[in-house]
C-alpha atoms as a PDB file:
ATOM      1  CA  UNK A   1       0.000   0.000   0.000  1.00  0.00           C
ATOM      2  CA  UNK A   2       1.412   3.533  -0.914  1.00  0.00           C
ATOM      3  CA  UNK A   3      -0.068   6.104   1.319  1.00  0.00           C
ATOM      4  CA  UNK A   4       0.890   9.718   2.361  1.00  0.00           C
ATOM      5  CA  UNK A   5       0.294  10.906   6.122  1.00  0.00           C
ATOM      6  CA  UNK A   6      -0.170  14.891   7.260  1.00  0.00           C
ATOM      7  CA  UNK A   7       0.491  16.073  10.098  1.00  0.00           C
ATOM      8  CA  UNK A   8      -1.158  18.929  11.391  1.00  0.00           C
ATOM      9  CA  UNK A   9       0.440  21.074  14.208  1.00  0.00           C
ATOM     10  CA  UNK A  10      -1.859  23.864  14.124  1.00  0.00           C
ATOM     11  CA  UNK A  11      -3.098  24.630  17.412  1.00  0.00           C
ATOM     12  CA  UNK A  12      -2.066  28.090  18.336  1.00  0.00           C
ATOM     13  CA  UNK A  13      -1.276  26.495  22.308  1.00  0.00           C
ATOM     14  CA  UNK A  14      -2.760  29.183  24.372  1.00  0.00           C
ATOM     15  CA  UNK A  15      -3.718  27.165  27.350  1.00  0.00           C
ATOM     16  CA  UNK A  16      -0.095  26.120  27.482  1.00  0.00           C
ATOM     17  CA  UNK A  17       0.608  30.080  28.373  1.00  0.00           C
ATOM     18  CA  UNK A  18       4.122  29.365  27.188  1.00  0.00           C
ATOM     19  CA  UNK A  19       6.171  30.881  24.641  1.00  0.00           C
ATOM     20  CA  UNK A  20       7.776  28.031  23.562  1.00  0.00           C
ATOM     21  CA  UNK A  21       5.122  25.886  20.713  1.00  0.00           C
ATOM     22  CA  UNK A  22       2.813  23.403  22.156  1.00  0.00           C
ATOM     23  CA  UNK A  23       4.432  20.709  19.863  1.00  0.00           C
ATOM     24  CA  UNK A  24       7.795  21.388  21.208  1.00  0.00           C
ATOM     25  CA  UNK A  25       7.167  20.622  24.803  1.00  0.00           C
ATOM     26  CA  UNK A  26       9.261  18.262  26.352  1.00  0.00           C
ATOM     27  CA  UNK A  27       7.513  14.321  26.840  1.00  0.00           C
ATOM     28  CA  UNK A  28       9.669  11.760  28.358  1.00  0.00           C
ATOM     29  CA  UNK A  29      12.414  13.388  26.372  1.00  0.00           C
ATOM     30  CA  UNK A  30      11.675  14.339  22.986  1.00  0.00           C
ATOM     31  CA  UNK A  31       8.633  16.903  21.724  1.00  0.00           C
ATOM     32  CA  UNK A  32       5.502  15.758  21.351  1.00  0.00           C
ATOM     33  CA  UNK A  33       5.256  16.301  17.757  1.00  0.00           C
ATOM     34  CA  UNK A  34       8.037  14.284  17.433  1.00  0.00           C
ATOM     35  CA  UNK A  35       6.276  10.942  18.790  1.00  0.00           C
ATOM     36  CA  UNK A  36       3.389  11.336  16.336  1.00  0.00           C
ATOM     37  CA  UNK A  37       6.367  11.535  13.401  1.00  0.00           C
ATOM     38  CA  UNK A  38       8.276   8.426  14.379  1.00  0.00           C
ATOM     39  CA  UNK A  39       5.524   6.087  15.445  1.00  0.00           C
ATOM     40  CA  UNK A  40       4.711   7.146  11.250  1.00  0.00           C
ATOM     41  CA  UNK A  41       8.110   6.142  10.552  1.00  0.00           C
ATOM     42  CA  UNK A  42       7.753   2.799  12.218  1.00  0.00           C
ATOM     43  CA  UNK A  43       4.759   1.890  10.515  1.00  0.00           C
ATOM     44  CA  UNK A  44       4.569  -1.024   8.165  1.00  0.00           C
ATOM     45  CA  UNK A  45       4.421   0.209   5.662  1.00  0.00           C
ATOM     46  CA  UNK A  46       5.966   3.644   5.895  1.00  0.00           C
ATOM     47  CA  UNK A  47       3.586   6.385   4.107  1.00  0.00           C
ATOM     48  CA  UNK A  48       6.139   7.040   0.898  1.00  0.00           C
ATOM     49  CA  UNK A  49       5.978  11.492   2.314  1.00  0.00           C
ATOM     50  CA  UNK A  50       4.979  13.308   5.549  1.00  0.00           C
ATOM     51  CA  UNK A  51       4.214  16.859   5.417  1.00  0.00           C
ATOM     52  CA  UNK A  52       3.643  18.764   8.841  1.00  0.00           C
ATOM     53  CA  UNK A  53       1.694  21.881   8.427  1.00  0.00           C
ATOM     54  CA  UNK A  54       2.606  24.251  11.083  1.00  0.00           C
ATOM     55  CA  UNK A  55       2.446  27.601  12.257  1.00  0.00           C
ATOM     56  CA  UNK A  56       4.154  30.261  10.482  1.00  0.00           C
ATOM     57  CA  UNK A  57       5.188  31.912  13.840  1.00  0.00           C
ATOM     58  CA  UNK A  58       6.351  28.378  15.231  1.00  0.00           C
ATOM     59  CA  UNK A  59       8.831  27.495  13.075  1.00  0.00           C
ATOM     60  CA  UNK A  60       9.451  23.491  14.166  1.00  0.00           C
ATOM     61  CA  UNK A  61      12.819  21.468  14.774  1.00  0.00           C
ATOM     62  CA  UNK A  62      12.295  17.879  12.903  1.00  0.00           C
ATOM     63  CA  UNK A  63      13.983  15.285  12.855  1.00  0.00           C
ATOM     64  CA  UNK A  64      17.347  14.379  11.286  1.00  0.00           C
ATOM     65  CA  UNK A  65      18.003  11.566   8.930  1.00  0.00           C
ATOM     66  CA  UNK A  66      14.342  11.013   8.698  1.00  0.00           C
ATOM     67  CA  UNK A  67      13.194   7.263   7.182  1.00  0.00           C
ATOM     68  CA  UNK A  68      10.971   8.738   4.750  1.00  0.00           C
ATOM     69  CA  UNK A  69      11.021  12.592   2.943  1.00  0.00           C
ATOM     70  CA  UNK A  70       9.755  14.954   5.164  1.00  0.00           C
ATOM     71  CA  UNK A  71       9.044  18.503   4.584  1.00  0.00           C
ATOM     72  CA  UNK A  72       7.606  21.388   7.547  1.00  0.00           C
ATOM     73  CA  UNK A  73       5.152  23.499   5.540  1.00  0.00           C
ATOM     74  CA  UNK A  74       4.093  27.132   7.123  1.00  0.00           C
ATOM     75  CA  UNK A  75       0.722  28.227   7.650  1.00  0.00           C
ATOM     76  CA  UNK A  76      -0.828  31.895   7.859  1.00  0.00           C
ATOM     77  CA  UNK A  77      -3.011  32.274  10.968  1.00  0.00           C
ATOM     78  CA  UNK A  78      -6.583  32.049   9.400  1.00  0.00           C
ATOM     79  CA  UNK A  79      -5.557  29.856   6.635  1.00  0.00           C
ATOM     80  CA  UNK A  80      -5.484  26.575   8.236  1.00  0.00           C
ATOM     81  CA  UNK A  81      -8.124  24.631   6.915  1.00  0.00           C
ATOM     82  CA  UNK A  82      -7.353  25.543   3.796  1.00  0.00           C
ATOM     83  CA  UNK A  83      -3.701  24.172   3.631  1.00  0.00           C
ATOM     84  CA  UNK A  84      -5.163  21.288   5.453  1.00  0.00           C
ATOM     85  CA  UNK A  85      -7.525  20.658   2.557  1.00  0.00           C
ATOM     86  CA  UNK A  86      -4.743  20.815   0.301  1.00  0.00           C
ATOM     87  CA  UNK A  87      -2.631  18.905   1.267  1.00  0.00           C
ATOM     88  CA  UNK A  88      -5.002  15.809   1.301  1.00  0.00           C
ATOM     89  CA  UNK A  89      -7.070  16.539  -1.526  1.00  0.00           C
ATOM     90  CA  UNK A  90      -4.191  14.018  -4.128  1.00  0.00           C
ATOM     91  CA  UNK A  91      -5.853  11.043  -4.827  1.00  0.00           C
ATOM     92  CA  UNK A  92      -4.624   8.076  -3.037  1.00  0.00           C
ATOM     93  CA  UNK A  93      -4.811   7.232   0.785  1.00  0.00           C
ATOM     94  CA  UNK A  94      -4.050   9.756   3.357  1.00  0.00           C
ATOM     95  CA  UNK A  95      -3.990   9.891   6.718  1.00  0.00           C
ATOM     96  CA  UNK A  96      -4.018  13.124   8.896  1.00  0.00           C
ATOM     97  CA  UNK A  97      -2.692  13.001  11.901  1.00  0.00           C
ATOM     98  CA  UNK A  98      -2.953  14.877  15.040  1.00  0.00           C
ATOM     99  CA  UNK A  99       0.677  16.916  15.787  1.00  0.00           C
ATOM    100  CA  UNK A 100      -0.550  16.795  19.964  1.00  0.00           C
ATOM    101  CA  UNK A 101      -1.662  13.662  19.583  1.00  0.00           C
ATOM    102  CA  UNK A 102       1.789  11.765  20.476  1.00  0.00           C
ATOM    103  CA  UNK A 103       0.762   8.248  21.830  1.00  0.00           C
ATOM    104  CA  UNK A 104      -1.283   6.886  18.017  1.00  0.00           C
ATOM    105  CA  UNK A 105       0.719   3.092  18.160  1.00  0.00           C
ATOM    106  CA  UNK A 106       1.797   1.632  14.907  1.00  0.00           C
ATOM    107  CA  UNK A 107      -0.754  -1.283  15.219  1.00  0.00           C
ATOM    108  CA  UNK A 108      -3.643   1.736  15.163  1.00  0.00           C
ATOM    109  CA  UNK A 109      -1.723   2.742  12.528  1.00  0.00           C
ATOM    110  CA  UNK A 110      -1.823  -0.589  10.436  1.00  0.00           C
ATOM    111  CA  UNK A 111      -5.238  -0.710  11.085  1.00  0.00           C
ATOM    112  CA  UNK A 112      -6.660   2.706  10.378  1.00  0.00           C
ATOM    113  CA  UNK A 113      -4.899   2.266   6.599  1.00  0.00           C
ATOM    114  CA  UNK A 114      -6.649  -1.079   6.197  1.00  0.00           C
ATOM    115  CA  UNK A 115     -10.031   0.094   7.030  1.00  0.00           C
ATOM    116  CA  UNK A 116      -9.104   2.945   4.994  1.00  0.00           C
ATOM    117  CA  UNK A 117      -9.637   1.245   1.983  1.00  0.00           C
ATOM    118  CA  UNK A 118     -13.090   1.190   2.196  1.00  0.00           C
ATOM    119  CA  UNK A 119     -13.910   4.697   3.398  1.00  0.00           C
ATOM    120  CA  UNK A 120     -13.191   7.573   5.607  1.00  0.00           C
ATOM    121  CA  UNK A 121     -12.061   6.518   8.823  1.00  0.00           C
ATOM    122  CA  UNK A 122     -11.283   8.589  12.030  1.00  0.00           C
ATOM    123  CA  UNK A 123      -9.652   7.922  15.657  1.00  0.00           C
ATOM    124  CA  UNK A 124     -11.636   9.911  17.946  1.00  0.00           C
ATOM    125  CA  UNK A 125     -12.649   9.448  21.907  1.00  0.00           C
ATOM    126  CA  UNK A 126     -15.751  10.304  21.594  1.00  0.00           C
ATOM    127  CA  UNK A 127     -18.763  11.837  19.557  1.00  0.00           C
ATOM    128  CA  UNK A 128     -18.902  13.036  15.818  1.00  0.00           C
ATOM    129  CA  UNK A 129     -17.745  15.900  16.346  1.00  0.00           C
ATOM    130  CA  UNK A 130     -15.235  15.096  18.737  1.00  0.00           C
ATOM    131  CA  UNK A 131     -11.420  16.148  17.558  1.00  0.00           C
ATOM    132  CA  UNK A 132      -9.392  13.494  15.977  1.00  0.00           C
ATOM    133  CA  UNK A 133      -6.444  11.812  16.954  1.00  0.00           C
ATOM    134  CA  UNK A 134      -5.868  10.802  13.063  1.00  0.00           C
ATOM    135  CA  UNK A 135      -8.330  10.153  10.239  1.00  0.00           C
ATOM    136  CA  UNK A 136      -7.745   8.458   6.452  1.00  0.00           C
ATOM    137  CA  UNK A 137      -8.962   7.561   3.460  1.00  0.00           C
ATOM    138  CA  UNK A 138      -9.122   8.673   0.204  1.00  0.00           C
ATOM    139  CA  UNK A 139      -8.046  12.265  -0.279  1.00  0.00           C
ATOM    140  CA  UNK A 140     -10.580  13.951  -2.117  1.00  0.00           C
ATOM    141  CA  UNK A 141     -12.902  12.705  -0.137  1.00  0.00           C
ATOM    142  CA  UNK A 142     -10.591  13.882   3.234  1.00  0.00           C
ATOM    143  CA  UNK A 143     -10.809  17.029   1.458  1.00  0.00           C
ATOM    144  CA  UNK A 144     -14.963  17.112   0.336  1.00  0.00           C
ATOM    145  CA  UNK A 145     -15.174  17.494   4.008  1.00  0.00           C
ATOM    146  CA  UNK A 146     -16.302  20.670   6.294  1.00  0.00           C
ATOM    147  CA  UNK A 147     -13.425  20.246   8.198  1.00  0.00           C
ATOM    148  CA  UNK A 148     -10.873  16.662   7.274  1.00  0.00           C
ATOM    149  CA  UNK A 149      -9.755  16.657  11.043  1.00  0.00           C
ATOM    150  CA  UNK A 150     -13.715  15.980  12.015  1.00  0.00           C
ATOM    151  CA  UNK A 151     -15.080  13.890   9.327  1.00  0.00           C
ATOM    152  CA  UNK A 152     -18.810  13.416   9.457  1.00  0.00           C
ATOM    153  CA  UNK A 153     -19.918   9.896   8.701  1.00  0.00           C
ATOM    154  CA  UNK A 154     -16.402   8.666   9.229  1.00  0.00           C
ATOM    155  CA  UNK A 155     -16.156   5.291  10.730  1.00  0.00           C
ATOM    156  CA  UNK A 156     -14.719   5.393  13.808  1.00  0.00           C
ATOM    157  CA  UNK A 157     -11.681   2.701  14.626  1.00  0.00           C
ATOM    158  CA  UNK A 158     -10.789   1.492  18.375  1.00  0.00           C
ATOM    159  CA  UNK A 159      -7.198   2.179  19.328  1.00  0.00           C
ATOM    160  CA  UNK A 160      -5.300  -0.326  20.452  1.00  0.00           C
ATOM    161  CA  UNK A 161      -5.356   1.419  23.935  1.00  0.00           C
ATOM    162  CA  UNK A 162      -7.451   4.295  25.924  1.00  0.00           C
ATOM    163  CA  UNK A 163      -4.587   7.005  26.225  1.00  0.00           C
ATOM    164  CA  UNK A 164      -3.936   6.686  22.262  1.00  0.00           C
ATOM    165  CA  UNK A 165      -6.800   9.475  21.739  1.00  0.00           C
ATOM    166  CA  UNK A 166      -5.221  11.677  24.382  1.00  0.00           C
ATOM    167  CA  UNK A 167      -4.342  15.048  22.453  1.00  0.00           C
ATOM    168  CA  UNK A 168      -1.554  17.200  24.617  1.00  0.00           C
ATOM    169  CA  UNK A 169      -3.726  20.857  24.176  1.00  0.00           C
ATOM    170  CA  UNK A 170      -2.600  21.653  27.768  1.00  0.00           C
ATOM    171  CA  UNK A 171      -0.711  21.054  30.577  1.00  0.00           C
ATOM    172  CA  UNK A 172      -2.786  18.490  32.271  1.00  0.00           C
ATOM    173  CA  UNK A 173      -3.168  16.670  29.377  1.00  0.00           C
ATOM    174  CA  UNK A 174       0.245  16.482  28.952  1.00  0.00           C
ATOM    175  CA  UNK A 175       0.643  15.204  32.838  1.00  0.00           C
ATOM    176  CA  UNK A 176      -2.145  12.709  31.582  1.00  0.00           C
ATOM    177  CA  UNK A 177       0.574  11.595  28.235  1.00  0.00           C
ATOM    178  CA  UNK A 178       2.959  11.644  30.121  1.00  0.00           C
ATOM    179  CA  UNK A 179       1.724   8.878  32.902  1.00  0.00           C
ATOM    180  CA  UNK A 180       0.963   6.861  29.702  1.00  0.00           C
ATOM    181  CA  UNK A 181       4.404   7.068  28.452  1.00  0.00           C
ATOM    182  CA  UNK A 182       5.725   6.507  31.690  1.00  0.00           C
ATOM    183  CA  UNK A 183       3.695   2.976  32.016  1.00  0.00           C
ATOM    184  CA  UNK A 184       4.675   1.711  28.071  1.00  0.00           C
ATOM    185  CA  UNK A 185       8.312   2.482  28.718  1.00  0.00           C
ATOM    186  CA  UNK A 186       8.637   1.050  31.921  1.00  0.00           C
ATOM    187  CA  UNK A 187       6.531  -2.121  30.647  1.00  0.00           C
ATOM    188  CA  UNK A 188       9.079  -2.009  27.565  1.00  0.00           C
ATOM    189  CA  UNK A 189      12.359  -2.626  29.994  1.00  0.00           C
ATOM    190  CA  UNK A 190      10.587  -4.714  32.306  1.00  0.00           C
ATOM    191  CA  UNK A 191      10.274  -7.371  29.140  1.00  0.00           C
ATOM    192  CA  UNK A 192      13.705  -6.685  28.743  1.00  0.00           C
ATOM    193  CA  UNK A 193      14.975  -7.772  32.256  1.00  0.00           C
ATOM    194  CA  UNK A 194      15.216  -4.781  34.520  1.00  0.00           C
ATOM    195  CA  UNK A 195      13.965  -4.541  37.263  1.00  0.00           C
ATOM    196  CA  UNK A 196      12.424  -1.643  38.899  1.00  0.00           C
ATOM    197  CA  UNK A 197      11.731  -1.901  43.200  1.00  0.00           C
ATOM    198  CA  UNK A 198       8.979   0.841  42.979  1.00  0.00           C
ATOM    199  CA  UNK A 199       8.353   1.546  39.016  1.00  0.00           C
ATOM    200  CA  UNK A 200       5.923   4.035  39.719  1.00  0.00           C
ATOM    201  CA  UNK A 201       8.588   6.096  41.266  1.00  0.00           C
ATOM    202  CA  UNK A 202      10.951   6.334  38.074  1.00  0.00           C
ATOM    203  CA  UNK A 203      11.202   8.106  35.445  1.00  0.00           C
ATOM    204  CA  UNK A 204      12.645   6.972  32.437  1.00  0.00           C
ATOM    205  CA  UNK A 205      12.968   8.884  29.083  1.00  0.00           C
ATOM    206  CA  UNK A 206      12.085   7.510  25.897  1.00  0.00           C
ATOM    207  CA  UNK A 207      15.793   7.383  24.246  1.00  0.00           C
ATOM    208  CA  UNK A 208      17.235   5.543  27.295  1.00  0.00           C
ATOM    209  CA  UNK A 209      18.848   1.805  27.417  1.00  0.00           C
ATOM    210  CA  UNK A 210      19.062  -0.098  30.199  1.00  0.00           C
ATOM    211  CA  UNK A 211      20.968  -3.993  30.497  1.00  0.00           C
ATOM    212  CA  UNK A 212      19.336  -7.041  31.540  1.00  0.00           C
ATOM    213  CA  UNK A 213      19.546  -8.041  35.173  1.00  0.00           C
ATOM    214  CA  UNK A 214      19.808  -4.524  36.023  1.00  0.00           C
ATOM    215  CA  UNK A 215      17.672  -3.370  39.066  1.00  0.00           C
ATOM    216  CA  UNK A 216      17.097   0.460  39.736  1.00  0.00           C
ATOM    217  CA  UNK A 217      15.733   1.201  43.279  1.00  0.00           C
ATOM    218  CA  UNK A 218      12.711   4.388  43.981  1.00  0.00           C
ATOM    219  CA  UNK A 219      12.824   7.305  43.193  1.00  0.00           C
ATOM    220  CA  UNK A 220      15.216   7.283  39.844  1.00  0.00           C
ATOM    221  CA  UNK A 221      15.276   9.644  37.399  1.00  0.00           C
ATOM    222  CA  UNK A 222      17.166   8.503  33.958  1.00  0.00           C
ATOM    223  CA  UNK A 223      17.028  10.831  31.216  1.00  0.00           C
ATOM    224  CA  UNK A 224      18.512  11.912  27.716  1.00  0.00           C
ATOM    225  CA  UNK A 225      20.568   9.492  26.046  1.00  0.00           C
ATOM    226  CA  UNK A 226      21.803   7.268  28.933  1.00  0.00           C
ATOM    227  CA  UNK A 227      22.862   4.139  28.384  1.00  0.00           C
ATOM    228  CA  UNK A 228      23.170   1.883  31.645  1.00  0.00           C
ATOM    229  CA  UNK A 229      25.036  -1.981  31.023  1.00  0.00           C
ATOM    230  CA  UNK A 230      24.016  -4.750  32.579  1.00  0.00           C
ATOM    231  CA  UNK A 231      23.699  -6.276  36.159  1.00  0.00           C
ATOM    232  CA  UNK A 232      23.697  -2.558  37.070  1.00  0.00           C
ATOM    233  CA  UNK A 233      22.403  -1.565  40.606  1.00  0.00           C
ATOM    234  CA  UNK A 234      20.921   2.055  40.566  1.00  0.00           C
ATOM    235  CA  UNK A 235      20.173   2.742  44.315  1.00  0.00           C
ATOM    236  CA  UNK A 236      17.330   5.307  45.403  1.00  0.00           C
ATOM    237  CA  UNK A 237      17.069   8.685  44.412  1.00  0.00           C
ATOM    238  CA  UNK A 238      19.572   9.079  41.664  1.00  0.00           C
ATOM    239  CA  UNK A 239      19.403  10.985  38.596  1.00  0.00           C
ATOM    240  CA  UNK A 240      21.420  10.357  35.196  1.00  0.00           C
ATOM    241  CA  UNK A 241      21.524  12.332  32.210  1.00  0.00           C
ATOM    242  CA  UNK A 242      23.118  11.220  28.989  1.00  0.00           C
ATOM    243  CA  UNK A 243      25.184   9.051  30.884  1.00  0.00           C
ATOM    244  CA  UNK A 244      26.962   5.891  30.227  1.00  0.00           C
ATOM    245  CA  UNK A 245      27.519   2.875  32.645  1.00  0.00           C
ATOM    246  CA  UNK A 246      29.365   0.143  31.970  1.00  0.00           C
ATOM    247  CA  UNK A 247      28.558  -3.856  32.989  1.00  0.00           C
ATOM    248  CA  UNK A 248      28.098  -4.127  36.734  1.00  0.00           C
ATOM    249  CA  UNK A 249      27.888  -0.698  38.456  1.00  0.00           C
ATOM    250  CA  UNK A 250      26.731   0.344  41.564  1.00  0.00           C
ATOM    251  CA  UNK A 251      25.352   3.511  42.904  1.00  0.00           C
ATOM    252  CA  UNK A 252      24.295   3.340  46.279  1.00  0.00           C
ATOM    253  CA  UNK A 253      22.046   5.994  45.991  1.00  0.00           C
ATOM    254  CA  UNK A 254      21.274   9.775  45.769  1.00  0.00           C
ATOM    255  CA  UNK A 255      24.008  10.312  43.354  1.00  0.00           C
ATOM    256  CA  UNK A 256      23.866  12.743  40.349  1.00  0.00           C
ATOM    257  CA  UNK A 257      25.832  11.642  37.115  1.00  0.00           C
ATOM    258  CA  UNK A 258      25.443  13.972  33.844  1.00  0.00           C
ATOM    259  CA  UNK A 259      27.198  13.469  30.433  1.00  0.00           C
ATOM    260  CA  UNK A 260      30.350  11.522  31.727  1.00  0.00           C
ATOM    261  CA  UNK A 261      31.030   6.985  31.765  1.00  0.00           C
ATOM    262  CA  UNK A 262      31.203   4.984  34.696  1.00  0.00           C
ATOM    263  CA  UNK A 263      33.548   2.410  33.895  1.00  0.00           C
ATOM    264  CA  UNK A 264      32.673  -1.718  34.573  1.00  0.00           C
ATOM    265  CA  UNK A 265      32.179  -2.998  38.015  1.00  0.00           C
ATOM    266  CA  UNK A 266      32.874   0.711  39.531  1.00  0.00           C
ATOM    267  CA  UNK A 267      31.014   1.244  42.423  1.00  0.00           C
ATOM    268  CA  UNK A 268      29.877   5.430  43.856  1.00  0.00           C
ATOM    269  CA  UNK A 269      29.457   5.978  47.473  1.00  0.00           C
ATOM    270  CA  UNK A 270      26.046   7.830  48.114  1.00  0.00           C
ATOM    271  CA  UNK A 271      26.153  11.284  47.396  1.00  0.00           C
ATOM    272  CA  UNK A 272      28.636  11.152  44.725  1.00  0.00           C
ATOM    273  CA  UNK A 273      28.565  13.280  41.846  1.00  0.00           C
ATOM    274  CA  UNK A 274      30.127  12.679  38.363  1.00  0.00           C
ATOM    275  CA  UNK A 275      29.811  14.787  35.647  1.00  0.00           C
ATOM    276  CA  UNK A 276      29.340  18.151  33.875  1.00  0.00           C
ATOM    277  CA  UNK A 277      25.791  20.357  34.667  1.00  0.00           C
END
């Protein structure tokens, strides 16, 4: 199937009351917008362009070294629905996804193209005129519409889990995403051997690795890039950031270690700091 997904981050963020874009807030380590573009990426298969329409006065990092083309397309305040419509209306299946809507899954994904096929279809919590976490079909008929992100008589399709829907319009919704996030990630290492005493104390970001047989006590908070090695013991309270531990470590706890390596089988007394702020 050859398909084409748009991404629309066109919410002007008020109730954020932040100067920095909605779509560039910070969840589990990355911006939102930038969950909604990779779980596209990871889909099988992977729509053959993504476009992101965005504000014209919130110009947007992406990505580097993308999977698939992808182009950032500004929009004029007052002229949204009209890019939106264009940039659906080529024949062919599209799908228009939600820029705040950073939790869609890759099997939602699959299955929103396959039901696709035979009409409009839309990923919504509730109600017809409820706001879309993504819709698709075919793109003129995405475009016949009053407005493509609320497709009347679109059939709605079940997401493979509740929080999916969740759109990140403010700051409690983003606590809300960022709960879910929390759960799938911790789930995720949990398959992978580690071990957490108290998961729902620890926070761990979304680019983080973390070895098997590893246990990491309460109250942990692992972000950026770190990269923690096996049969690691990460006692309570202790907070890495792009960090790097080798096989074996120990940190008995309330340590702080930032953008530095802890070499194999090295062991930091509690209260030890390593690192650069």
């Amino acid at each position: 199937m050859s398909w084409t997904a748009v991404v629309a981050a066109l919410d002007d963020g008020d109730t954020f009351r932040s100067s920095v874009s909605m779509y560039l807030h910070p969840l589990a380590g990355r911006p939102i917008l930038w969950h909604a573009l990779l779980t596209l990426a990871a889909s099988d298969p992977r729509p053959a362009r993504v476009r992101v329409l965005h504000r014209s006065v919130s110009p947007l990092l992406l990505p580097e070294d993308f999977p698939v083309p992808l182009s950032a397309e500004p929009v004029e305040a007052g002229a949204e629905l009209t890019a939106i419509r264009a940039a659906v209306t080529a024949p062919g299946i599209t799908m228009l996804v939600d820029g705040a809507a950073p939790l869609v899954t890759t099997p939602t994904i699959a299955r929103l193209l396959r039901a696709a096929e035979r009409g409009m279809v839309a990923l919504r919590d509730s109600g017809e005129d409820a706001a879309c976490a993504a819709v698709a079909g075919e793109g003129p008929a995405l475009a016949s519409s009053d407005d493509p992100r609320r497709p009347h008589g679109a059939v709605t399709v079940a997401a493979t889990s509740p929080e999916e829907v969740i759109r990140v319009t403010d700051r409690h919704a983003l606590a809300q995403a960022a709960q879910a996030i929390h759960d799938r990630l911790i789930r995720r290492h949990q398959a992978a051997g580690v071990t957490f005493v108290l998961p729902a104390t620890t926070w761990v970001d979304v680019d983080v690795m973390i070895g098997a047989d590893t246990v990491i006590y309460p109250g942990g908070v692992i972000e950026g890039q770190t990269r923690i090695g096996s049969e690691c013991v990460i006692g309570p309270y202790t907070r890495l950031v792009d960090a790097t531990l080798g096989k074996g470590v120990e940190l008995k706890g309330w340590n702080y270690v930032a953008r530095t390596s802890v070499k194999n089988q090295a062991v930091l007394e509690p209260y030890v700091r390593r690192g650069f702020d």
